[in-house]
Each structure stands twice: as C-alpha cells, then as structure tokens.
C-alpha atoms as a PDB file:
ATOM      1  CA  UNK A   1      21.882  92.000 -12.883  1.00  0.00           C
ATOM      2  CA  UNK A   2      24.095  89.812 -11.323  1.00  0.00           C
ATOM      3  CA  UNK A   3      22.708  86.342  -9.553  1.00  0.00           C
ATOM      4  CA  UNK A   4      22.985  86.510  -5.853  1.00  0.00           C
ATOM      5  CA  UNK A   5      25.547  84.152  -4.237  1.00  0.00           C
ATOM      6  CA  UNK A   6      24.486  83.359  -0.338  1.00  0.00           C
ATOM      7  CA  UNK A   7      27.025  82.991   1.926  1.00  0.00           C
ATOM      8  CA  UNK A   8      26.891  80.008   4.329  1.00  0.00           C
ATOM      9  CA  UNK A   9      29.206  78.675   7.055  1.00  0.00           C
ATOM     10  CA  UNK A  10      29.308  75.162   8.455  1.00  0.00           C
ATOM     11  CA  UNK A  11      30.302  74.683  12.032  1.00  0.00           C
ATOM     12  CA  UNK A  12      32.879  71.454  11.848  1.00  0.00           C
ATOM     13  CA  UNK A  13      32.555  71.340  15.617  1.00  0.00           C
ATOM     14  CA  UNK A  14      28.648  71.053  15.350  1.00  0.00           C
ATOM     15  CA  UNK A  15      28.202  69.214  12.199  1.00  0.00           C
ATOM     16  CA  UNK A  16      28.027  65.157  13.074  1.00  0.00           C
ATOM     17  CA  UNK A  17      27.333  64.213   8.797  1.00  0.00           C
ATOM     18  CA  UNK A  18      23.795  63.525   9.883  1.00  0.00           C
ATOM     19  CA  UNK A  19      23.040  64.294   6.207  1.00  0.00           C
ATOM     20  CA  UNK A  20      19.650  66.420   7.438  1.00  0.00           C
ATOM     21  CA  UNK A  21      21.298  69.021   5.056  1.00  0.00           C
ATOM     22  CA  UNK A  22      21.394  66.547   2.217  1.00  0.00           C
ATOM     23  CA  UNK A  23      17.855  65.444   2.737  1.00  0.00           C
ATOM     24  CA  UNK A  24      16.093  68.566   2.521  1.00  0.00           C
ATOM     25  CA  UNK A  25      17.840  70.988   0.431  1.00  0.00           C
ATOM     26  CA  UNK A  26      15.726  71.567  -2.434  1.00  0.00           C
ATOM     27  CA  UNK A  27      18.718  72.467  -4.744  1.00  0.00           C
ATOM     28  CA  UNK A  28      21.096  69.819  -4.053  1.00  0.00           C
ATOM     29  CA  UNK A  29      24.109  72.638  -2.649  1.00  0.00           C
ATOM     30  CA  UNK A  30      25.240  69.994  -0.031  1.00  0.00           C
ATOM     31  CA  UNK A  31      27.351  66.799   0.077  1.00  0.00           C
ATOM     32  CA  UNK A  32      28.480  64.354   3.024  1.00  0.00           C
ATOM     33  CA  UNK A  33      32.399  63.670   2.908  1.00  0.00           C
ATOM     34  CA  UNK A  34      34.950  61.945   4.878  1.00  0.00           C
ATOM     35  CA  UNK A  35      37.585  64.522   7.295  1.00  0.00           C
ATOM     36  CA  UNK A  36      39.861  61.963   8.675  1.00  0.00           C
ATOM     37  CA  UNK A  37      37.405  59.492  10.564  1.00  0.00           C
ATOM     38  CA  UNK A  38      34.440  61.986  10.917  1.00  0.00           C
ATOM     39  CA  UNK A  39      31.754  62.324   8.569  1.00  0.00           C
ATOM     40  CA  UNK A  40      30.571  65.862   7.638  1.00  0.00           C
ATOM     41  CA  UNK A  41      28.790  68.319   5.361  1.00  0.00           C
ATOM     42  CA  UNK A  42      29.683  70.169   2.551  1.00  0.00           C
ATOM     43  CA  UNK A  43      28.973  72.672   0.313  1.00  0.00           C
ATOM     44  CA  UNK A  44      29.503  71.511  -3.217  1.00  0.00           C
ATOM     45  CA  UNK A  45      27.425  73.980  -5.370  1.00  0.00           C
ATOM     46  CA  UNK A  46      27.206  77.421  -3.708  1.00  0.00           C
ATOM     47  CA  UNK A  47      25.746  78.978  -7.098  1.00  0.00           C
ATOM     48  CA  UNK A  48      22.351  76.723  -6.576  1.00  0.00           C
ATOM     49  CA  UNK A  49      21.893  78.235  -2.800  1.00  0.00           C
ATOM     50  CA  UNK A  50      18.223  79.924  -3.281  1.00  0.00           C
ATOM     51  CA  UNK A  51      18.867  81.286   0.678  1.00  0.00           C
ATOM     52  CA  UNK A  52      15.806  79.628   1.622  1.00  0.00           C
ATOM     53  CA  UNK A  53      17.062  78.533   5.328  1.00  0.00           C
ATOM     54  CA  UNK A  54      15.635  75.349   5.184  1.00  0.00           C
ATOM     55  CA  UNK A  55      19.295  73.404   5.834  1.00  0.00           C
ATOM     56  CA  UNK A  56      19.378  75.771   8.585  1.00  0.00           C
ATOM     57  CA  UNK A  57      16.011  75.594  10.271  1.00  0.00           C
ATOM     58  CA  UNK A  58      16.311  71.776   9.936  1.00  0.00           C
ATOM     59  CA  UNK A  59      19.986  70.886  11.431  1.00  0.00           C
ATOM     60  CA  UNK A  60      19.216  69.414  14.533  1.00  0.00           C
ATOM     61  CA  UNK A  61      22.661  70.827  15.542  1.00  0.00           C
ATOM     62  CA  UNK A  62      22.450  73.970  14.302  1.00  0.00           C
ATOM     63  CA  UNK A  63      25.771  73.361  12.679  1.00  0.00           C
ATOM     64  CA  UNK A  64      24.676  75.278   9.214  1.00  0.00           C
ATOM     65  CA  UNK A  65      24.145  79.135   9.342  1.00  0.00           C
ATOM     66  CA  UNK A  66      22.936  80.589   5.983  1.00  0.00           C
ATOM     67  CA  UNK A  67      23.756  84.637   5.307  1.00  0.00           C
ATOM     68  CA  UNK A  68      22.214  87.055   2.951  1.00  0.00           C
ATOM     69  CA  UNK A  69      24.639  87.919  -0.274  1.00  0.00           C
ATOM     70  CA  UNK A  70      26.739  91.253   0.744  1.00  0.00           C
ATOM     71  CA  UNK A  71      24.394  93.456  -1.282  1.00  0.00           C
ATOM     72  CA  UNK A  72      21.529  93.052   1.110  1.00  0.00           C
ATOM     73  CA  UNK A  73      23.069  93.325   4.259  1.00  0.00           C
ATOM     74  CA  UNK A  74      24.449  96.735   3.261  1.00  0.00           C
ATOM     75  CA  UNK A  75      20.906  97.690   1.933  1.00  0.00           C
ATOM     76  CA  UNK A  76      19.806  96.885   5.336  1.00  0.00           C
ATOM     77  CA  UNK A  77      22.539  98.182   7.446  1.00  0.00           C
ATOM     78  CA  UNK A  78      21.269 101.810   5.468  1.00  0.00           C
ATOM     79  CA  UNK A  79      17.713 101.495   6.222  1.00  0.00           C
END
C-alpha cells in the first residue's frame, strides 16, 4: 500500500514567517525562508506530513490549510 501524501497550501498573503508552523509540527515538514524582504513558511518535506492539523489549528493567521490525500476525499465524496 502506498504511503499517503497530504496535500497542504500556504496562503503567501496570510503567512507573516511567524514560525508557529515551525514550532509545533511534530515532524519537522516546515521551514522559514526569505521571498524578497518578507519572511515566510515553507514546506520542505511533504513525505513526513502525518495530516495531523496541528500547523493549521495553531497559525494565528490561518495562513496554512492542510487537505486529506486524493484517495480519501473520493472515498468520502462516495459515501
């Protein structure tokens, strides 16, 4: 069986490189990095996403949005 692979989408225009992300991700998927002057997040290791929302229950500006892998949103778009 194949691992699954979360999705997750960072909102540039919400995301101030607080490092909240960085802090409490238990797997280490994000890193801070420099966009022209701005600091902001980044995914750097998608594989070690476990999908367990905590990034995106603790942004306190709701700049990181965390989505099941494809699989289970079809299996739920059937039931």
């Amino acid at each position: 069986m194949a691992e699954l692979v979360f999705e997750i989408k960072l909102d540039p225009n919400k995301c101030t490189g607080c490092g909240t992300c960085v802090d409490e991700c238990p797997m280490g998927v994000y890193e801070i990095v420099t966009v022209g002057r701005k600091k902001q997040s980044r995914v750097k290791d998608l594989d070690m996403c476990l999908g367990c929302h905590t990034c995106e229950l603790r942004c306190p500006y709701e700049a990181v949005k965390v989505y099941p892998p494809l699989e289970d949103l079809e299996k739920i778009l059937q039931s």
